[in-house]
N, C-alpha and C. Protein backbone atom coordinates (compact mmCIF):
# COMPACT_ATOMS: atom_id res chain seq x y z
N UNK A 1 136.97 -68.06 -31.47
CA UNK A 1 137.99 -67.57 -30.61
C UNK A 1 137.51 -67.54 -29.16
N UNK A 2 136.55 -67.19 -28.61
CA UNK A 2 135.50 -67.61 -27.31
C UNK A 2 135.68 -68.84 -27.04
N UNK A 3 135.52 -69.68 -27.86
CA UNK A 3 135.63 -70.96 -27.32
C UNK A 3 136.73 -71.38 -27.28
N UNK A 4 137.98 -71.05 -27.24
CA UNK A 4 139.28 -70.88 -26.79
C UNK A 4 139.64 -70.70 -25.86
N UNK A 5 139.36 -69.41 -25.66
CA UNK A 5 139.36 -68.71 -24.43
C UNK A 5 139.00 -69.61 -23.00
N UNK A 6 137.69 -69.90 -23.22
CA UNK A 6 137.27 -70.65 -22.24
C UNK A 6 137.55 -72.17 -22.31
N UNK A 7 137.60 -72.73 -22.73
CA UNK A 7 138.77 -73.90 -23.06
C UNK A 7 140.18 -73.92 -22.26
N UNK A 8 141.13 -72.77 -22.67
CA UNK A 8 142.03 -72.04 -21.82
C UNK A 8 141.95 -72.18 -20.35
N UNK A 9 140.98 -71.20 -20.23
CA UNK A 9 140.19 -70.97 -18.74
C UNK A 9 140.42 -72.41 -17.91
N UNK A 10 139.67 -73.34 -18.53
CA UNK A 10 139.45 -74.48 -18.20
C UNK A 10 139.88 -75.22 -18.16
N UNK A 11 141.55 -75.10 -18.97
CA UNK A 11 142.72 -75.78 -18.54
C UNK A 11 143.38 -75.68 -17.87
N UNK A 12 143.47 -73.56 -17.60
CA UNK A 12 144.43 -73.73 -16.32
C UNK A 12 143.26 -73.65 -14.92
N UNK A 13 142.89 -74.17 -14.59
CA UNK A 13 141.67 -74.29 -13.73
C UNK A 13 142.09 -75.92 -13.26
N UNK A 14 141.91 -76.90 -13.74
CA UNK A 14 141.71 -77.84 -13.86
C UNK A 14 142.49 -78.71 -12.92
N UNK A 15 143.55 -78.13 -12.60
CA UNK A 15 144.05 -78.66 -10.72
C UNK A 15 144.25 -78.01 -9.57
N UNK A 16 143.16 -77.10 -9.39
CA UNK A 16 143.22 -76.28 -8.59
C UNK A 16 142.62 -76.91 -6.86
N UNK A 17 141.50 -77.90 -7.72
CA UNK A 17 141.30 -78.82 -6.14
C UNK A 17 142.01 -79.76 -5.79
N UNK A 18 143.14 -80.32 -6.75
CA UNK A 18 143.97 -81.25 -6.09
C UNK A 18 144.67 -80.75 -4.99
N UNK A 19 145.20 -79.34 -5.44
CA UNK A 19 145.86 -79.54 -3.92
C UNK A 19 145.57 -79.25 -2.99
N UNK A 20 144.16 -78.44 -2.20
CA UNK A 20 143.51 -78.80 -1.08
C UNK A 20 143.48 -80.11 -0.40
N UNK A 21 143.03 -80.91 -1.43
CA UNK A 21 142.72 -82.16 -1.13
C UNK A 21 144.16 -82.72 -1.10
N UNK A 22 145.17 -82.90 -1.54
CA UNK A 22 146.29 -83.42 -1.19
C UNK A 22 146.99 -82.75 0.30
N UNK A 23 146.56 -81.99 0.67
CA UNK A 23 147.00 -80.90 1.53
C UNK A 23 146.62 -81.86 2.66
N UNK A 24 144.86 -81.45 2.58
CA UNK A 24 144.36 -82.43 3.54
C UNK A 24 144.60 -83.79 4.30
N UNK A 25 144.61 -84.80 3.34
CA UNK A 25 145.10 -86.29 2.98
C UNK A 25 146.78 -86.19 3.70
N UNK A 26 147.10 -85.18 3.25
CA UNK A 26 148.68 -85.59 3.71
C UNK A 26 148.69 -85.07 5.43
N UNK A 27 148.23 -84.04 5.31
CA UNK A 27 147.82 -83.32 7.36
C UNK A 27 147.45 -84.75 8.19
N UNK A 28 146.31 -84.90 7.58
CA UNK A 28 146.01 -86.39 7.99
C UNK A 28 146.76 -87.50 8.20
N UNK A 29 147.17 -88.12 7.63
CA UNK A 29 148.29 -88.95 7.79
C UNK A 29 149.73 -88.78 8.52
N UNK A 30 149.79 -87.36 8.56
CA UNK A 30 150.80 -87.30 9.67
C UNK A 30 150.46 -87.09 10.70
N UNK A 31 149.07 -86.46 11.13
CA UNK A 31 148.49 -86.65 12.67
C UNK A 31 148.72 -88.19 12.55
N UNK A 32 147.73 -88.90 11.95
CA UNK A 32 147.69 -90.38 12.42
C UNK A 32 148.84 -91.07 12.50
N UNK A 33 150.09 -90.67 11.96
CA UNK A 33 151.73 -91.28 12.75
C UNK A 33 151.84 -90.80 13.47
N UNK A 34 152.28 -89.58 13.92
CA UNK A 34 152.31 -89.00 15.16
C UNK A 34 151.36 -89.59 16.50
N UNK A 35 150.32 -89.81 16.26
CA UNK A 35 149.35 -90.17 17.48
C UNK A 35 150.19 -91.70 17.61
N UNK A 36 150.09 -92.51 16.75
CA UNK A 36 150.22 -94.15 16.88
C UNK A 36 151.80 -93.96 17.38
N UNK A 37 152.71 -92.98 17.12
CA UNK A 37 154.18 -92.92 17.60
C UNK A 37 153.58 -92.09 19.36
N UNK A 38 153.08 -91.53 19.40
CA UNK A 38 153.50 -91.32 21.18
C UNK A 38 152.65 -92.25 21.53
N UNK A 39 152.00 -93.03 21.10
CA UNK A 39 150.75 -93.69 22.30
C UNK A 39 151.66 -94.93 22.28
N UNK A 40 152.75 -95.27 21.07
CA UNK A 40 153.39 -96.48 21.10
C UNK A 40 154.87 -96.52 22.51
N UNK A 41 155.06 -95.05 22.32
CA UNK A 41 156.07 -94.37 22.89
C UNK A 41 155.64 -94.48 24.84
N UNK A 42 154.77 -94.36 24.93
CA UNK A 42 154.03 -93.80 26.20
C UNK A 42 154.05 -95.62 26.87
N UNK A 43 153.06 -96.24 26.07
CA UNK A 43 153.39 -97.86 26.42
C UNK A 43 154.23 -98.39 26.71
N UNK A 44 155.51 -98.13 25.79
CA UNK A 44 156.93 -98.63 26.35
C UNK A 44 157.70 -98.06 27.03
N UNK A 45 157.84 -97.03 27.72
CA UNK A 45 157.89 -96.66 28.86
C UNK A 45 157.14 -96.50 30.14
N UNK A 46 155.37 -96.73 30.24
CA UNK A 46 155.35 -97.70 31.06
C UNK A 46 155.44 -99.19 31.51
N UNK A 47 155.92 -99.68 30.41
CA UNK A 47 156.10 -101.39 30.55
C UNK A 47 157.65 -101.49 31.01
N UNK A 48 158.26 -100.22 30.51
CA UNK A 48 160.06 -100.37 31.01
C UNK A 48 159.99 -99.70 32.52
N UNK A 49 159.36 -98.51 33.11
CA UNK A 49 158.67 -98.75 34.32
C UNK A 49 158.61 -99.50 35.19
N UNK A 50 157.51 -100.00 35.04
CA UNK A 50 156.84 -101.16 35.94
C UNK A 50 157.93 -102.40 35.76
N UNK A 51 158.91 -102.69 35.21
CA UNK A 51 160.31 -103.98 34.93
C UNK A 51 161.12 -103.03 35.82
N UNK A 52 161.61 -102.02 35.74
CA UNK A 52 162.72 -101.23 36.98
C UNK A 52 162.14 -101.51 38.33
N UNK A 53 160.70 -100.98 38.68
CA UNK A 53 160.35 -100.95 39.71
C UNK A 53 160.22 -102.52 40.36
N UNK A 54 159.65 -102.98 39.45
CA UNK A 54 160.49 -104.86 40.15
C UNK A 54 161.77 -104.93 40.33
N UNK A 55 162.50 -104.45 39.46
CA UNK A 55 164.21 -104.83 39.73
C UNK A 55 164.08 -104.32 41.26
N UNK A 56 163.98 -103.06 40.91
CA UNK A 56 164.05 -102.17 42.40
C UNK A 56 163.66 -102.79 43.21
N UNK A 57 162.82 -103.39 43.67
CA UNK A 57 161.71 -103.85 44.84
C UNK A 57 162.61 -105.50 45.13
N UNK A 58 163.08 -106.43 43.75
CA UNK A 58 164.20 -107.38 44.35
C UNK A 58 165.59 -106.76 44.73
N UNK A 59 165.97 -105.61 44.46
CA UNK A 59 167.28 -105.66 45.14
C UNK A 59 167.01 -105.31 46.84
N UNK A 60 166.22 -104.11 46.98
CA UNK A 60 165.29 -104.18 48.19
C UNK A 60 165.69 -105.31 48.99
N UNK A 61 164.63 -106.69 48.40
CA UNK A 61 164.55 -107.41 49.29
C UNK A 61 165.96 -108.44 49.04
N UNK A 62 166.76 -108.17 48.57
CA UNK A 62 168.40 -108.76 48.45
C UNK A 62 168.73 -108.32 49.51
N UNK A 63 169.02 -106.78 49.66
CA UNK A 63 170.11 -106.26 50.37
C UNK A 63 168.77 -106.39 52.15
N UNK A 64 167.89 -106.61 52.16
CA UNK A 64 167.00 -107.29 53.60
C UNK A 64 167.68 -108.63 53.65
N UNK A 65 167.28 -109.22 52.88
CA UNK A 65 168.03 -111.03 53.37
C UNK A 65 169.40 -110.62 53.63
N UNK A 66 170.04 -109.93 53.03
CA UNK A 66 171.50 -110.11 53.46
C UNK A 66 171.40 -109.64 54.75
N UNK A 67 171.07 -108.24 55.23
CA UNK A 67 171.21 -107.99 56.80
C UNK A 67 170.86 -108.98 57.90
N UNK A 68 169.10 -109.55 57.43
CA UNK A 68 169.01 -110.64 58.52
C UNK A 68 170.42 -111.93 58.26
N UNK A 69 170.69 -112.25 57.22
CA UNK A 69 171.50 -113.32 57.75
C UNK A 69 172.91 -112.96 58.37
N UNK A 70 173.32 -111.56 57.89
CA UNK A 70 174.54 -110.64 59.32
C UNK A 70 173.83 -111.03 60.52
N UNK A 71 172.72 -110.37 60.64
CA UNK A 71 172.35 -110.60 62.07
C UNK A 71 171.91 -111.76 62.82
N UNK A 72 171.31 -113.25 61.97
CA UNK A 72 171.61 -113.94 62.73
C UNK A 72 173.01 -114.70 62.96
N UNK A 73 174.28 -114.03 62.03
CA UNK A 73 175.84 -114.69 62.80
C UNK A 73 175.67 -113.89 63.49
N UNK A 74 175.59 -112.58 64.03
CA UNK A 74 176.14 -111.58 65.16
C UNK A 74 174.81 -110.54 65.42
N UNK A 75 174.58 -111.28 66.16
CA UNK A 75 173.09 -110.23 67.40
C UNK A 75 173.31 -109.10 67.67
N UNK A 76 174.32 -108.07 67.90
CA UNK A 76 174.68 -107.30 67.88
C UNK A 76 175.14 -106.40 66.71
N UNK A 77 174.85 -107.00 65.70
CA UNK A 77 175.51 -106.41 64.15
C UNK A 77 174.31 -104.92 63.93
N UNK A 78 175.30 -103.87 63.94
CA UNK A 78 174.38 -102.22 63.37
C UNK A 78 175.64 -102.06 62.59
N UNK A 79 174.63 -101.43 61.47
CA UNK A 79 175.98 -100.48 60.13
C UNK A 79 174.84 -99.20 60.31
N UNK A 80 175.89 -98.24 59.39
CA UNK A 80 175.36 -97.32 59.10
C UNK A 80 174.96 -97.64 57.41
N UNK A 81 174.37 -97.07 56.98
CA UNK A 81 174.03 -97.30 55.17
C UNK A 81 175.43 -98.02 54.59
N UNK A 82 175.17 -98.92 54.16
CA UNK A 82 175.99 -99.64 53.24
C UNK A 82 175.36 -100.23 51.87
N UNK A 83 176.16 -100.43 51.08
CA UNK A 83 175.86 -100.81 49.56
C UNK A 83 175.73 -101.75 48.82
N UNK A 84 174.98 -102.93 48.70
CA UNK A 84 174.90 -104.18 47.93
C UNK A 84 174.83 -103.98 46.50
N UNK A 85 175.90 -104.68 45.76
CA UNK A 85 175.20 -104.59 44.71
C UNK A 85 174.84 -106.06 44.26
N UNK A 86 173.75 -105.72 43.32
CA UNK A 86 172.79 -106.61 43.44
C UNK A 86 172.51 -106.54 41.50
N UNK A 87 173.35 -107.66 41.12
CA UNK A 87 173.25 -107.45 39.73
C UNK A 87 173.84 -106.27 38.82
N UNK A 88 173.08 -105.48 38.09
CA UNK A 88 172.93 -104.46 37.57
C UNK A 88 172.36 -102.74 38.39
N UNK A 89 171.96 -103.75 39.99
CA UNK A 89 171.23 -102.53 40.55
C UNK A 89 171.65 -102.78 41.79
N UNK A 90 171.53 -101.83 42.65
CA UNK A 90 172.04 -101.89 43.95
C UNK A 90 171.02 -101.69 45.19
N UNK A 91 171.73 -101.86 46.44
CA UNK A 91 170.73 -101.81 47.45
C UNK A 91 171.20 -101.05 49.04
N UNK A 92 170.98 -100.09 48.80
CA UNK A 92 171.61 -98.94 50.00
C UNK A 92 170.57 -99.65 51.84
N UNK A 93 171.47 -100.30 52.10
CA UNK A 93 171.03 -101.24 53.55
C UNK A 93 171.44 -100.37 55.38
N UNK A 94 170.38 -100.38 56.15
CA UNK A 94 171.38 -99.82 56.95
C UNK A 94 170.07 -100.59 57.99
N UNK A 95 171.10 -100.62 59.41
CA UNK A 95 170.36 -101.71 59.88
C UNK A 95 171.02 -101.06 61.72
N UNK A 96 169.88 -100.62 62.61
CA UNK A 96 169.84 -100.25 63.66
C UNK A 96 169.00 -100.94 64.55
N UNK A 97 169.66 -100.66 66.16
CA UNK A 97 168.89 -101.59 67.16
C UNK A 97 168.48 -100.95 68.06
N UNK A 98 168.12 -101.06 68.81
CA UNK A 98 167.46 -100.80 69.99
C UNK A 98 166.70 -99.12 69.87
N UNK A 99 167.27 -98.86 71.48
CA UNK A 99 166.43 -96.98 71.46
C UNK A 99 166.47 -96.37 70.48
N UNK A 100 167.67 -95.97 69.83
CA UNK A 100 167.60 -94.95 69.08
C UNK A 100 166.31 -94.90 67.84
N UNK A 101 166.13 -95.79 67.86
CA UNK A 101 165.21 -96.34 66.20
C UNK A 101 163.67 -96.67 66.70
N UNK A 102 164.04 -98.02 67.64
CA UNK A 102 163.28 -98.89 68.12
C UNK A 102 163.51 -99.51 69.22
N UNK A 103 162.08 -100.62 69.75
CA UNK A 103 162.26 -100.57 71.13
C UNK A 103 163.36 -101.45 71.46
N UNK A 104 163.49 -101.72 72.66
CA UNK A 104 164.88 -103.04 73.11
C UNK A 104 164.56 -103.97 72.75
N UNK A 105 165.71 -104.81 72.13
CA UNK A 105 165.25 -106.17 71.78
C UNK A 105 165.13 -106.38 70.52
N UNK A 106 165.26 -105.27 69.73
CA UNK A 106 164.43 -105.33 68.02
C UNK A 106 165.58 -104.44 67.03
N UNK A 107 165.59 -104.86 66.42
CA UNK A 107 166.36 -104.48 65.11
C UNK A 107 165.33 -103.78 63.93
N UNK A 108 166.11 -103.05 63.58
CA UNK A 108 165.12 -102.57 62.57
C UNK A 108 166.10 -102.44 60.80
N UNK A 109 165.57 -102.97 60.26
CA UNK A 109 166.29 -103.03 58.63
C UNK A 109 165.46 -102.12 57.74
N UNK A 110 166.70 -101.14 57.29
CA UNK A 110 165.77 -100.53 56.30
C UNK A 110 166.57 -100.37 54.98
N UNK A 111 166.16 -101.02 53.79
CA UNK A 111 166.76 -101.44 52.42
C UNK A 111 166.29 -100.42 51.34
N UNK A 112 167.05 -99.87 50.64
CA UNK A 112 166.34 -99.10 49.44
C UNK A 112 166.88 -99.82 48.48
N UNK A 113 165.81 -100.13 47.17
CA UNK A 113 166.75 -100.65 46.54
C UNK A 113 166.65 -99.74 44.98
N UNK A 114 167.77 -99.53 44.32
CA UNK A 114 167.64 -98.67 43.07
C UNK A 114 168.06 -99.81 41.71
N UNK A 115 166.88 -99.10 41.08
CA UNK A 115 167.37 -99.48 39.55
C UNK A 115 167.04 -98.37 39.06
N UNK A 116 167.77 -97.81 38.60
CA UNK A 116 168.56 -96.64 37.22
C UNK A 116 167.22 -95.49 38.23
N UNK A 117 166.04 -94.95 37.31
CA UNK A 117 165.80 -94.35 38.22
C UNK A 117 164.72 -94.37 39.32
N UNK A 118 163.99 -95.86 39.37
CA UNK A 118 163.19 -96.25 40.20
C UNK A 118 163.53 -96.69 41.52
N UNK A 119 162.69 -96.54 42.37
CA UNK A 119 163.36 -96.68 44.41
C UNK A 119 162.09 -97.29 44.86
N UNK A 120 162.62 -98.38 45.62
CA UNK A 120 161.59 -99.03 46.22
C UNK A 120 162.27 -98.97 47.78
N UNK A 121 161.69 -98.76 48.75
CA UNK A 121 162.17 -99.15 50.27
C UNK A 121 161.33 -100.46 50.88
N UNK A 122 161.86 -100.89 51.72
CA UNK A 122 161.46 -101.94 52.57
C UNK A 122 162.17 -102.02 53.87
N UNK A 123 161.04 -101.97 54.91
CA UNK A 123 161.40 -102.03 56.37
C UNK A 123 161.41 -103.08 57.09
N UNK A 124 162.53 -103.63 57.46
CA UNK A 124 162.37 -105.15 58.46
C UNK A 124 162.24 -104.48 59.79
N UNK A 125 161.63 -105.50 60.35
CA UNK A 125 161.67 -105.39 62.29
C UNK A 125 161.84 -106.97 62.58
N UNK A 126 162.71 -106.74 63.23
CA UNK A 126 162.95 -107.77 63.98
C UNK A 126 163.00 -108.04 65.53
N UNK A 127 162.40 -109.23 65.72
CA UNK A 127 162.97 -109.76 67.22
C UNK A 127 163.66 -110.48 67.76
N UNK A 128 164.97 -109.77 68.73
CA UNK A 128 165.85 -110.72 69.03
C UNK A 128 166.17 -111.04 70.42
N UNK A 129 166.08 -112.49 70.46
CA UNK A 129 165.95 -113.18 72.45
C UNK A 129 167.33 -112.47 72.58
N UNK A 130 167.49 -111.89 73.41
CA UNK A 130 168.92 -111.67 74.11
C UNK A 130 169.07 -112.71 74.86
N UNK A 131 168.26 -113.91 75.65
CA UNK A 131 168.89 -114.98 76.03
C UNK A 131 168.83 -116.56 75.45
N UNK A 132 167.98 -116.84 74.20
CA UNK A 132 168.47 -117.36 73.49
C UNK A 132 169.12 -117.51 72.20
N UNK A 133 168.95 -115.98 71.64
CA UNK A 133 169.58 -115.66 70.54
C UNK A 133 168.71 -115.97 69.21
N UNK A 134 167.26 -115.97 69.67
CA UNK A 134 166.64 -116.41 68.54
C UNK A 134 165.92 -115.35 67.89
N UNK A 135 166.06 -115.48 66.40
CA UNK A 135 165.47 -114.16 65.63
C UNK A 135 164.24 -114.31 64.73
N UNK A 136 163.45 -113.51 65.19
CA UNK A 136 162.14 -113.72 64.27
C UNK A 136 161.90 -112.90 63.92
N UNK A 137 160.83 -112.71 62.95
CA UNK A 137 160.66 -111.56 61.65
C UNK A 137 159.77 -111.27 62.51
N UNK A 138 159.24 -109.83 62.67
CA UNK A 138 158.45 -109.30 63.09
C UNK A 138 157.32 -108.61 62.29
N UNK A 139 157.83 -107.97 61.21
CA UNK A 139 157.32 -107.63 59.95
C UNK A 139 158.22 -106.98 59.09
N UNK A 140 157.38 -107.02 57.94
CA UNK A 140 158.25 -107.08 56.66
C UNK A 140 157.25 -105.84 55.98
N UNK A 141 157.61 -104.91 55.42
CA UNK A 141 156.91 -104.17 54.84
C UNK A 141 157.40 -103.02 53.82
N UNK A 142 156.52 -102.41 52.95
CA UNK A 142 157.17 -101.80 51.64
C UNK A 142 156.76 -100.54 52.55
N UNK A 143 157.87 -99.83 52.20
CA UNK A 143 157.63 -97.97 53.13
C UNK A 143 157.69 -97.02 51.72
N UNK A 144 157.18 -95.91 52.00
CA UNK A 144 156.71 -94.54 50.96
C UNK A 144 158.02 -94.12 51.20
N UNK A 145 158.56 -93.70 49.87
CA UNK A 145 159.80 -92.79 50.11
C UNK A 145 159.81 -91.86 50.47
């Protein structure tokens, strides 16, 4: 009858370390999805990132070419902010001359361009002959928002 007993004992005993160990094994495996899901997560949103901020940076320089070629039909051409759109994304343009901005003679272009929620700016300067009407880039440059 002892040896029953402990027999007994030793049956209900007998999965008592499985489930630590399944406990474990399974903790485990869901850290290791979890990690491989945000680090996968984190990548593709900086790779979708860095694709806006190009969009951004060509509509930029869209809604710049468009002002210089206003300004070389009309030497005198100033807006206040106006709106290109430019594909899927747009380009808030505004384009001033002389004192108020800059010196006589010079135009100054300044383009933002947006995609969804990335902003790139770009500043033209220009120079323009008031007696032959000829326009040259003066510089071209990416400005800090």
């Amino acid at each position: 009858m002892f040896k029953c007993q402990v027999s007994s004992i030793k049956c209900q005993n007998k999965g008592v370390a499985a489930l630590p160990t399944i406990l474990i094994l399974g903790g485990l495996v869901a850290e290791i999805i979890i990690a491989i899901t945000a680090t996968s997560y984190i990548f593709i949103e900086s790779e979708f990132g860095n694709k806006l901020s190009a969009d951004a940076m060509l509509a930029a320089k869209a809604g710049a070419a468009d002002a210089i070629l206003k300004l070389v039909r009309d030497k005198t051409y100033t807006s206040a902010t106006t709106t290109l759109a430019v594909g899927n994304y747009s380009a808030d343009v505004s384009v001033c001359r002389e004192l108020p901005c800059i010196a006589i003679g010079k135009h100054k272009i300044i383009s933002v361009g947006k995609a969804q929620t990335r902003r790139r700016s770009l500043e033209v300067i220009l120079n323009v002959d008031s007696t032959t009407g000829e326009v040259r880039l003066e510089s071209l440059k990416e400005v800090s928002l």
